[in-house]
C-alpha atoms as a PDB file:
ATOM      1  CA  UNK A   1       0.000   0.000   0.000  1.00  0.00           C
ATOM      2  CA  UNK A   2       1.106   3.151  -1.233  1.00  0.00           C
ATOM      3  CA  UNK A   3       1.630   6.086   1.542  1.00  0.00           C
ATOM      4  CA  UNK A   4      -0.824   8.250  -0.416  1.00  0.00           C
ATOM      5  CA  UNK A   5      -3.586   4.958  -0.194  1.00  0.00           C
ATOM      6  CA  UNK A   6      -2.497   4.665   3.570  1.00  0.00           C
ATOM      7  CA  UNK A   7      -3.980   8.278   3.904  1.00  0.00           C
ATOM      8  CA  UNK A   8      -6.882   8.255   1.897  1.00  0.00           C
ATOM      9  CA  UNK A   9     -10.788   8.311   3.844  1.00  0.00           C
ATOM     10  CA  UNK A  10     -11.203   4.973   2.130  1.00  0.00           C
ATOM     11  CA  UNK A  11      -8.187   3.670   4.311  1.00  0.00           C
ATOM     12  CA  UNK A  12      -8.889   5.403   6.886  1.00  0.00           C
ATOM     13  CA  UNK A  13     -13.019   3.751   6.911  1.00  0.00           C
ATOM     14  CA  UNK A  14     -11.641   0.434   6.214  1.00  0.00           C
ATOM     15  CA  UNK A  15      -9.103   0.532   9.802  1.00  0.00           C
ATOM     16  CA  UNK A  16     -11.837   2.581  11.704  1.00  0.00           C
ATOM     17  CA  UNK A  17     -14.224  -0.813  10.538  1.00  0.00           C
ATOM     18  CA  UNK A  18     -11.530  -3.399  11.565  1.00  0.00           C
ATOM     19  CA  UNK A  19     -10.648  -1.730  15.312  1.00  0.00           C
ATOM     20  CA  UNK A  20     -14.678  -1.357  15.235  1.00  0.00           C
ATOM     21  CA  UNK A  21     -14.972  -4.824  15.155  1.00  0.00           C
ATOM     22  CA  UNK A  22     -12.211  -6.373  16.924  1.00  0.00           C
ATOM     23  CA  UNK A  23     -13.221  -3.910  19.786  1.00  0.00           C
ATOM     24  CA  UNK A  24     -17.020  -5.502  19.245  1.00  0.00           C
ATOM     25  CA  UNK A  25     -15.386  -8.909  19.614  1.00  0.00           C
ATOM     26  CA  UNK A  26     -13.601  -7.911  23.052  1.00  0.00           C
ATOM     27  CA  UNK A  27     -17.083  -6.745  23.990  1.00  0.00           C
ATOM     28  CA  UNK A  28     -18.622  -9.723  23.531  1.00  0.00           C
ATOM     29  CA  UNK A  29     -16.058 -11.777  25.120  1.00  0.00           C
ATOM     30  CA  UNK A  30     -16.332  -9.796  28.363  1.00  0.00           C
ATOM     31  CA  UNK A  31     -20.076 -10.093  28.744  1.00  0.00           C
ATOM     32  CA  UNK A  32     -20.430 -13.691  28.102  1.00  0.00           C
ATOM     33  CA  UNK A  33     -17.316 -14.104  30.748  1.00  0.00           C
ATOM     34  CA  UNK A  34     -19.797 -11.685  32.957  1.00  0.00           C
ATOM     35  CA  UNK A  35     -22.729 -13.670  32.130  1.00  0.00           C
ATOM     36  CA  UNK A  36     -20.973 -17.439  32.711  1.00  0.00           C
ATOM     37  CA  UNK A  37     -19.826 -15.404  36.754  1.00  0.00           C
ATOM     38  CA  UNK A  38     -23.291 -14.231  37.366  1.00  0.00           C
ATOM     39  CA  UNK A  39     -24.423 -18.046  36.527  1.00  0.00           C
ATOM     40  CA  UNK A  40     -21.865 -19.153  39.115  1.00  0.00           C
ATOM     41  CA  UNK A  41     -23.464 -16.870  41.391  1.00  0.00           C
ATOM     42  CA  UNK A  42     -27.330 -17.188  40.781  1.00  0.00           C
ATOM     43  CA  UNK A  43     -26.256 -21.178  41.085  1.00  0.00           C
ATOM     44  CA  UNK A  44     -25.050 -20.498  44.435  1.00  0.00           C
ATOM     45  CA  UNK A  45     -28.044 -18.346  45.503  1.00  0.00           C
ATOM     46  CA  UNK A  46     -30.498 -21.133  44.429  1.00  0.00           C
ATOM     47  CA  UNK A  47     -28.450 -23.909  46.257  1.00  0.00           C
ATOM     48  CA  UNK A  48     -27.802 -21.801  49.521  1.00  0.00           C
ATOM     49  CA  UNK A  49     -32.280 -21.175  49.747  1.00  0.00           C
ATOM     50  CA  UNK A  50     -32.871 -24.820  49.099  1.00  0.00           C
ATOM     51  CA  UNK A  51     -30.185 -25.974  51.553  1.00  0.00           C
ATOM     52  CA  UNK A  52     -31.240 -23.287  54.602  1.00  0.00           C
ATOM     53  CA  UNK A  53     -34.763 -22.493  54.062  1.00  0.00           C
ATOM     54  CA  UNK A  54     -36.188 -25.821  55.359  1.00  0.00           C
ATOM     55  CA  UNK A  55     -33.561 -25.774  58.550  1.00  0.00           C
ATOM     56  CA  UNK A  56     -35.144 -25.618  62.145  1.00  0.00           C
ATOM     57  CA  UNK A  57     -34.895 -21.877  63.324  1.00  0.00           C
ATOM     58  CA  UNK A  58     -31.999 -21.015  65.254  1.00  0.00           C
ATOM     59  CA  UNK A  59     -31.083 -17.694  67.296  1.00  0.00           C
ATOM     60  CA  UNK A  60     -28.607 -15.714  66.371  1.00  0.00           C
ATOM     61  CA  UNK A  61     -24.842 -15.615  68.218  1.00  0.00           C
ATOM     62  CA  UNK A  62     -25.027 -13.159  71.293  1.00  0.00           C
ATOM     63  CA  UNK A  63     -24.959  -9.337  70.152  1.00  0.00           C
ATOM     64  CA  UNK A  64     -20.799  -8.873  71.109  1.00  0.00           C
ATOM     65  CA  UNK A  65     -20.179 -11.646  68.040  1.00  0.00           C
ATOM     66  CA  UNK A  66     -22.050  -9.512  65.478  1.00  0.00           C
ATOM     67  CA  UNK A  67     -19.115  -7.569  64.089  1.00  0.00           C
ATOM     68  CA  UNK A  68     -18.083 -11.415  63.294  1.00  0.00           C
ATOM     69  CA  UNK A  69     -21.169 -11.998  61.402  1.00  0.00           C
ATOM     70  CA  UNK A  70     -20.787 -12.342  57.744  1.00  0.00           C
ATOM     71  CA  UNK A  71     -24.721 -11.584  56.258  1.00  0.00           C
ATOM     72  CA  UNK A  72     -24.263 -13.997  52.987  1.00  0.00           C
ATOM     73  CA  UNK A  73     -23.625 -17.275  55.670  1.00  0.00           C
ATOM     74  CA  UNK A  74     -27.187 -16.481  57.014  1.00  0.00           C
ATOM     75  CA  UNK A  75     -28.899 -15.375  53.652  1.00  0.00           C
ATOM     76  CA  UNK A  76     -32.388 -17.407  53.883  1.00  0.00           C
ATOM     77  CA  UNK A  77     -31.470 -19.306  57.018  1.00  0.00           C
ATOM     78  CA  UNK A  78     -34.576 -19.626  59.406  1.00  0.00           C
ATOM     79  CA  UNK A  79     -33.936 -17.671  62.876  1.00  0.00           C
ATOM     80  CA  UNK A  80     -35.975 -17.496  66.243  1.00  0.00           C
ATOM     81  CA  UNK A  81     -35.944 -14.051  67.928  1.00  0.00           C
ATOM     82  CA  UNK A  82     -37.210 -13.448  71.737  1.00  0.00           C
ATOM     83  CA  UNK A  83     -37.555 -10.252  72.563  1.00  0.00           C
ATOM     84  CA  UNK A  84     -40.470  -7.470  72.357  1.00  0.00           C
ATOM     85  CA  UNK A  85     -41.111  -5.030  69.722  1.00  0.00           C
ATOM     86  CA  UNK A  86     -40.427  -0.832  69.139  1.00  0.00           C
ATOM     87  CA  UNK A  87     -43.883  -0.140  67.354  1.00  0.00           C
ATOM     88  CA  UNK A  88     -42.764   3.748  67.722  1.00  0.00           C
ATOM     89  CA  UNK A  89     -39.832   2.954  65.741  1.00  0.00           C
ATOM     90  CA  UNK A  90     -41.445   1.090  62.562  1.00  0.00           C
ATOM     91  CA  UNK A  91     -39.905   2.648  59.493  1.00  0.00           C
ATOM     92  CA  UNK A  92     -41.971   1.858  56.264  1.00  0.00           C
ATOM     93  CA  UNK A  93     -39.535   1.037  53.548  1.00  0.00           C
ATOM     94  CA  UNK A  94     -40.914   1.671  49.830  1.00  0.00           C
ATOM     95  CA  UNK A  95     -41.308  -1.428  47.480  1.00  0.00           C
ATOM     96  CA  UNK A  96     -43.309  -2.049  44.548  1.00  0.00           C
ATOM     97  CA  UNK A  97     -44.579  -5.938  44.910  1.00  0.00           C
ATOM     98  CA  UNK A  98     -45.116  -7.117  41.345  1.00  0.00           C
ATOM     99  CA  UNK A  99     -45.433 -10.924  41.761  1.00  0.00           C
ATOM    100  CA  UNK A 100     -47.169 -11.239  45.400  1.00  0.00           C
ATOM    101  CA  UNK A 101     -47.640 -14.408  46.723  1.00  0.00           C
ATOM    102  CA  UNK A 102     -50.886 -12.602  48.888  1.00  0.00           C
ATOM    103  CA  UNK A 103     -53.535 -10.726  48.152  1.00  0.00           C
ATOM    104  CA  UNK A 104     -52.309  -7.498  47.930  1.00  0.00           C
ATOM    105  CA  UNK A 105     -49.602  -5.891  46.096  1.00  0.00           C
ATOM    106  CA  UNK A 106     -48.098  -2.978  43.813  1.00  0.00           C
ATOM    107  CA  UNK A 107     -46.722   0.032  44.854  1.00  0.00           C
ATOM    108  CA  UNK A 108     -46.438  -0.303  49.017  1.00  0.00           C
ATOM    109  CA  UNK A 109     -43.737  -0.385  51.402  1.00  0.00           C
ATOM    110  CA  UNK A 110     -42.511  -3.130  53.660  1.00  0.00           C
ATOM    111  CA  UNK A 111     -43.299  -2.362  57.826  1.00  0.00           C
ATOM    112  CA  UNK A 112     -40.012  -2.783  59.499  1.00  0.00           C
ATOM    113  CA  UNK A 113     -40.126  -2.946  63.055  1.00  0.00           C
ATOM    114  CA  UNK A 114     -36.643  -3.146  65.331  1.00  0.00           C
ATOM    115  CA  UNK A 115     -37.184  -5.539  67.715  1.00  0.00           C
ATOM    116  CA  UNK A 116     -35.484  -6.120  70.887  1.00  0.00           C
ATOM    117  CA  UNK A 117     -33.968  -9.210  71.987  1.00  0.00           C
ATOM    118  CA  UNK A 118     -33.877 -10.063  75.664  1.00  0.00           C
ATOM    119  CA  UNK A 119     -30.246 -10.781  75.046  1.00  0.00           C
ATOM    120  CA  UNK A 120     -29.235  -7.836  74.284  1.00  0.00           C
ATOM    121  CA  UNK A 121     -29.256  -6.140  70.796  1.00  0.00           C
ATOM    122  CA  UNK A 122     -31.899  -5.231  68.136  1.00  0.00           C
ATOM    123  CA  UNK A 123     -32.908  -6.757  65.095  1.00  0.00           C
ATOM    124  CA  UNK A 124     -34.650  -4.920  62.519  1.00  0.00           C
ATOM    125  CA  UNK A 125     -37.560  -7.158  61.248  1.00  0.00           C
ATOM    126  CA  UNK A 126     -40.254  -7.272  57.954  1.00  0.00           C
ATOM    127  CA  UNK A 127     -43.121  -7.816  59.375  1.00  0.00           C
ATOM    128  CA  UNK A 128     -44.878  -7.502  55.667  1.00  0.00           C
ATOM    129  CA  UNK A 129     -45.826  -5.527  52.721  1.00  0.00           C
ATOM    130  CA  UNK A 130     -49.139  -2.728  52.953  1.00  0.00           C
ATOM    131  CA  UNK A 131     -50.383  -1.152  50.377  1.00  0.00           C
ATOM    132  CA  UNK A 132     -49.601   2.721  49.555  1.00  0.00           C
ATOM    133  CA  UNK A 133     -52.905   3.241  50.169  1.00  0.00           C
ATOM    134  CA  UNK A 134     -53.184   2.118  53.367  1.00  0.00           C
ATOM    135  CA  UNK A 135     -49.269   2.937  54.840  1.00  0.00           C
ATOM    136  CA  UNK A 136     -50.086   5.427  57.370  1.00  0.00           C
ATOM    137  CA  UNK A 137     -52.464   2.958  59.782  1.00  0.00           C
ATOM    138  CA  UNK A 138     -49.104   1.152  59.881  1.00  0.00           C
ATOM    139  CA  UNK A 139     -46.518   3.966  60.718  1.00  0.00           C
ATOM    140  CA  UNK A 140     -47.224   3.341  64.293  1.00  0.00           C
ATOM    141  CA  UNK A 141     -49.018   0.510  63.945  1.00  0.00           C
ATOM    142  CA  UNK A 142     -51.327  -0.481  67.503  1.00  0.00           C
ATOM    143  CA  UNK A 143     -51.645  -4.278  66.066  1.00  0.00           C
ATOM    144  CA  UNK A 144     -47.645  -4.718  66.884  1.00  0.00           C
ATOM    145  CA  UNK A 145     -47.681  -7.825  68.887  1.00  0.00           C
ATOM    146  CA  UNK A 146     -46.731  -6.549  72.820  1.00  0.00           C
ATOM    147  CA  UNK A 147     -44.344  -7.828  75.121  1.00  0.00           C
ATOM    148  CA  UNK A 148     -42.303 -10.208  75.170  1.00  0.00           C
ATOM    149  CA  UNK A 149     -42.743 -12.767  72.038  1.00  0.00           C
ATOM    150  CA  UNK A 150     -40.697 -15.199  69.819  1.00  0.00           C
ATOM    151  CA  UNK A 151     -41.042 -14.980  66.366  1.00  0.00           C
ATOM    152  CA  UNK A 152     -39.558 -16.894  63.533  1.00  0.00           C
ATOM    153  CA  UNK A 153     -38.391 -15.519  60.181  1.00  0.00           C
ATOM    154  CA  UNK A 154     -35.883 -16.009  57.153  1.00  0.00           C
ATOM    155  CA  UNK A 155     -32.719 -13.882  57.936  1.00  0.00           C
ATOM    156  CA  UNK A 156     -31.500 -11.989  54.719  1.00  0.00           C
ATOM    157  CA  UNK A 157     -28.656 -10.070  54.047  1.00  0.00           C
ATOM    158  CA  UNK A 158     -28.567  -6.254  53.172  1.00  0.00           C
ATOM    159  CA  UNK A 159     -29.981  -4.954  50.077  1.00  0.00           C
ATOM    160  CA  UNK A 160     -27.287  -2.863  48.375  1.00  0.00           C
ATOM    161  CA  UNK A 161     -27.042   0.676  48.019  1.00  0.00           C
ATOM    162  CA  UNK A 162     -25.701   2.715  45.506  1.00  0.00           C
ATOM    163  CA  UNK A 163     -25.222   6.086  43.657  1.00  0.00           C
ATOM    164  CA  UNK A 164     -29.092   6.167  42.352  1.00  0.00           C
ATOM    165  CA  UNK A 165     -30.588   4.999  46.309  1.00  0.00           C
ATOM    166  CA  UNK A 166     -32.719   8.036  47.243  1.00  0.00           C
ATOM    167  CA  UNK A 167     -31.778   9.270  50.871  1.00  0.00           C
ATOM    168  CA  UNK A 168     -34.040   8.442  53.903  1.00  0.00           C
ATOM    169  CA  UNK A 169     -36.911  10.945  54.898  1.00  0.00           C
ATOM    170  CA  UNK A 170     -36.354  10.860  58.896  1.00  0.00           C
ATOM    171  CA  UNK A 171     -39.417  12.816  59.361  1.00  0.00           C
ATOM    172  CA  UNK A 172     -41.856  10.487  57.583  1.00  0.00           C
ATOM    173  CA  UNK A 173     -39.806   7.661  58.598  1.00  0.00           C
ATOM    174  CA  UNK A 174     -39.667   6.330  55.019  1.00  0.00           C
ATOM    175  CA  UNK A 175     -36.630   4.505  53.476  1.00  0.00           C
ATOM    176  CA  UNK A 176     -35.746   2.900  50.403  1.00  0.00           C
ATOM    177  CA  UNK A 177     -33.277  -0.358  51.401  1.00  0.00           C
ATOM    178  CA  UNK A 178     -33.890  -2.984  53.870  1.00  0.00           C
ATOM    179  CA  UNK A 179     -29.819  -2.186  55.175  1.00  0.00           C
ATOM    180  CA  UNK A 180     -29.988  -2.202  59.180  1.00  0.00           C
ATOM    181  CA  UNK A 181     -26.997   0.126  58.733  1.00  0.00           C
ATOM    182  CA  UNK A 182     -29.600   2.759  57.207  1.00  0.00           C
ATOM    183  CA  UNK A 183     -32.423   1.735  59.148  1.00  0.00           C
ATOM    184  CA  UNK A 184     -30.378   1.997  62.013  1.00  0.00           C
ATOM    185  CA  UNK A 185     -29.979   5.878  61.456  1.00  0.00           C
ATOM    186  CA  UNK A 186     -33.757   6.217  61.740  1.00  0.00           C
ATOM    187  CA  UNK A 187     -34.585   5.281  65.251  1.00  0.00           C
ATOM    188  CA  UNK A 188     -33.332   6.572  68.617  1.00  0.00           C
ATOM    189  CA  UNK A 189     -29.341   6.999  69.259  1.00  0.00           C
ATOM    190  CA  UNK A 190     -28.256   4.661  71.866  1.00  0.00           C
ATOM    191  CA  UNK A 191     -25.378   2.155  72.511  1.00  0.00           C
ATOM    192  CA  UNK A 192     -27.456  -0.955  71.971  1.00  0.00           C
ATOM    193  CA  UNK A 193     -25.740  -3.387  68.891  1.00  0.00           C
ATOM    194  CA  UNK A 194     -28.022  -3.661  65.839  1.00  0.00           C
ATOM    195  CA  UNK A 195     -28.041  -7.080  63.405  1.00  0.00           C
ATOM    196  CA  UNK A 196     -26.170  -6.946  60.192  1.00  0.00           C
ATOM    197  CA  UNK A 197     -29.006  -8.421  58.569  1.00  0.00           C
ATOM    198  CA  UNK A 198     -32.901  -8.050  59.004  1.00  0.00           C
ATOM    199  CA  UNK A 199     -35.777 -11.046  59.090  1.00  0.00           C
ATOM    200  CA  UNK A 200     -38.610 -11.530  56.953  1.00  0.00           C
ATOM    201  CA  UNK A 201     -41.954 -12.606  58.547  1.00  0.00           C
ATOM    202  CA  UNK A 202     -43.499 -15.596  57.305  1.00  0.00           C
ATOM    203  CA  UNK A 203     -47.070 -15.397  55.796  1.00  0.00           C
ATOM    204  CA  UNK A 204     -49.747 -14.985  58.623  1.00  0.00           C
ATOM    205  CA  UNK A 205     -53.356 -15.268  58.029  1.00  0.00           C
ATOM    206  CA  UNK A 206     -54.986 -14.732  54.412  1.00  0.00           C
ATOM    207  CA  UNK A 207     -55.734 -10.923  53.693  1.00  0.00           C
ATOM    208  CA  UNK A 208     -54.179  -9.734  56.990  1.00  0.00           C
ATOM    209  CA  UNK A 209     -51.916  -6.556  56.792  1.00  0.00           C
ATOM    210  CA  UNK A 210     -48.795  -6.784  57.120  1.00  0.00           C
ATOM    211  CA  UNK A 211     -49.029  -9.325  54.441  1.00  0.00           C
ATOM    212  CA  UNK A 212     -45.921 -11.428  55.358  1.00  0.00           C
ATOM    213  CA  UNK A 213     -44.460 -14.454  53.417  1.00  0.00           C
ATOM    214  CA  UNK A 214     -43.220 -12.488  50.403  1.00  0.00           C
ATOM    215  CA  UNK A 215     -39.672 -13.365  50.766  1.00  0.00           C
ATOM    216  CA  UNK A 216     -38.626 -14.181  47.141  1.00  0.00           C
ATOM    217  CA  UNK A 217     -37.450 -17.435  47.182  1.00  0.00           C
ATOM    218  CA  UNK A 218     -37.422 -18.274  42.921  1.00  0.00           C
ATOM    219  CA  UNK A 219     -34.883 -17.304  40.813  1.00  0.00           C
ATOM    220  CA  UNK A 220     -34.840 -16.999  36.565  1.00  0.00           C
ATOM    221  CA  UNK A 221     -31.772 -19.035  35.815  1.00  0.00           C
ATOM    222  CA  UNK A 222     -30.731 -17.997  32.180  1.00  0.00           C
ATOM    223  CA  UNK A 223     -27.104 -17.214  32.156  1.00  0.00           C
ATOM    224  CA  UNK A 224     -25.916 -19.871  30.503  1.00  0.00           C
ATOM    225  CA  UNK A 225     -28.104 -19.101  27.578  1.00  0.00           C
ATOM    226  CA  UNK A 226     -27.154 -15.267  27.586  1.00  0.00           C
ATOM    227  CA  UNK A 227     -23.476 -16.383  27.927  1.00  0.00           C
ATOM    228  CA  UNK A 228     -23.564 -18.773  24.763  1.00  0.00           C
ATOM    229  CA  UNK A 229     -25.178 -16.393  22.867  1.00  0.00           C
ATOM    230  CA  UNK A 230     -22.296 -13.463  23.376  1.00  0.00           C
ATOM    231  CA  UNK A 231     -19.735 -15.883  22.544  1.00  0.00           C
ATOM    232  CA  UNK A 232     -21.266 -17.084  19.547  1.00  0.00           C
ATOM    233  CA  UNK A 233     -21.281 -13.169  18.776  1.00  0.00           C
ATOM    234  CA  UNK A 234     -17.766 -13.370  19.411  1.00  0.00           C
ATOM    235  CA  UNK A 235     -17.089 -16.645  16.874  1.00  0.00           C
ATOM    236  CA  UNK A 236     -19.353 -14.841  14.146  1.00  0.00           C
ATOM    237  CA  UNK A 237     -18.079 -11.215  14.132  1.00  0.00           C
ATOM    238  CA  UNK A 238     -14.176 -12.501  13.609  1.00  0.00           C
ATOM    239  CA  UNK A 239     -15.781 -14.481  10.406  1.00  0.00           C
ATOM    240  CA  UNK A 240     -17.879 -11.570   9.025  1.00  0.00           C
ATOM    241  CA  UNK A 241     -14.848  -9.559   9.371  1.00  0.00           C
ATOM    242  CA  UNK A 242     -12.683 -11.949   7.284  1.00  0.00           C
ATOM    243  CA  UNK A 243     -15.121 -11.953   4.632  1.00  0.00           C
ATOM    244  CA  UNK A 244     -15.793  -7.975   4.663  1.00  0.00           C
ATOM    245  CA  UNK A 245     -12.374  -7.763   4.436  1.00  0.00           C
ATOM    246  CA  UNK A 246     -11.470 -10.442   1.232  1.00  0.00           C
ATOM    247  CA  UNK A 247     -14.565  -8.277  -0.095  1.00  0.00           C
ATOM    248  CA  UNK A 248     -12.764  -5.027   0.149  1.00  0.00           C
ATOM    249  CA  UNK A 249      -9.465  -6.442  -0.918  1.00  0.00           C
ATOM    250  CA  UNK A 250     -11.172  -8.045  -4.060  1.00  0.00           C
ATOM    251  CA  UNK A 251     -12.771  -4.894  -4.297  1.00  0.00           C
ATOM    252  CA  UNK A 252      -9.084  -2.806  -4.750  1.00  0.00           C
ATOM    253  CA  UNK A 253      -7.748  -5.665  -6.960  1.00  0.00           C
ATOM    254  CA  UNK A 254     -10.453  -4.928  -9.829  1.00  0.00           C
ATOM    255  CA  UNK A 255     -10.536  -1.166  -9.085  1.00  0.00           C
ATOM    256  CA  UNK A 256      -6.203  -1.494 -10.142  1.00  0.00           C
END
């Protein structure tokens, strides 16, 4: 190649298409790699609910072996809590339930209610989804059970937050994460250890607010399919690029 063809536009299109391309076929590599780790992990997350879910409740270590707790072990893993409730401090957490397994659902927010343990400690606890509509009877809700109680749940880790998670409204006591390290922010300053991870209520009776029991506990499993189909983008594109390229080499040879 000449170092006037080297400069031309149609040089300079043709090596703009090829780094195009072999940038496209990087691309694809990556995401199926992405796709074949988020199969290793949605794997993992299926196994670890149908291992723990069907264990006998257990408490939780003593509140001064928290800081040792690591919130994925206990992801889905039945727990027994004894204790009595802080109704003044429920904190309605916004949701939108598309799939419920009750009778109510859409746009709502989960009642979370930090509960007391007579060990020592709190742990912040789902007692259920309400509708919007019907949020406020539950902001201080009188039908918190009183005294001392045990209650059973599924413990789950901390939903994430990140750079588009709203910021808490303290005065209407409304949050946007179940994260007992935000939730924790909400209700009174004191000295007493809070959970690294929350409980979900179980489903109580039919139609009764809270409407517990809406733990999801089914998971889409389609990685492996997503991940096959970027690397067979990544196969194809090298291909189409060989034969663009013969084309536009043929193409020169007749134009000479």
């Amino acid at each position: 190649m000449t170092r006037a063809e080297a400069q031309s536009p149609r040089s300079w299109v043709f090596w703009s298409f090829i780094v195009l391309m072999l940038a496209l076929i990087a691309l694809f590599i990556y995401l199926g790699t992405w796709q074949m780790h988020r199969l290793g992990e949605k794997e993992a997350l299926i196994a670890a609910v149908e291992e723990r879910s069907h264990l006998a409740p257990q408490p939780l270590p003593p509140a001064a072996e928290w800081g040792a707790i690591v919130p994925t072990d206990y992801d889905f893993r039945p727990i027994a809590l004894t204790g009595h409730f802080l109704p003044e401090e429920t904190i309605e957490v916004f949701t939108s339930l598309s799939e419920p397994k009750g009778k109510f659902g859409g746009p709502g927010y989960w009642v979370v209610t930090p509960f007391a343990l007579d060990a020592g400690g709190i742990v912040f606890v789902n007692r259920g989804f309400v509708p919007e509509s019907q949020a406020k009877a539950f902001a201080n809700d009188p039908a918190t059970p009183a005294g001392t109680v045990t209650v059973s749940g599924l413990a789950r880790q901390p939903e994430e937050i990140n750079a588009f998670t709203p910021a808490a409204d303290p005065a209407k006591r409304i949050e946007w994460v179940r994260n007992p390290e935000r939730l924790a922010a909400l209700i009174k300053p004191d000295e007493t250890p809070v959970a690294p991870l929350y409980v979900d209520l179980p489903a109580g009776d039919p139609g009764v607010l809270p409407q517990g029991g809406e733990t999801v506990m089914t998971f889409p499993n389609r990685h492996f399919e997503y991940a096959m189909t970027w690397y067979a983008f990544a196969v194809i594109t090298p291909i189409m690029l060989g034969f663009w390229i013969w084309r536009q080499r043929r193409g020169r040879s007749k134009d000479r």
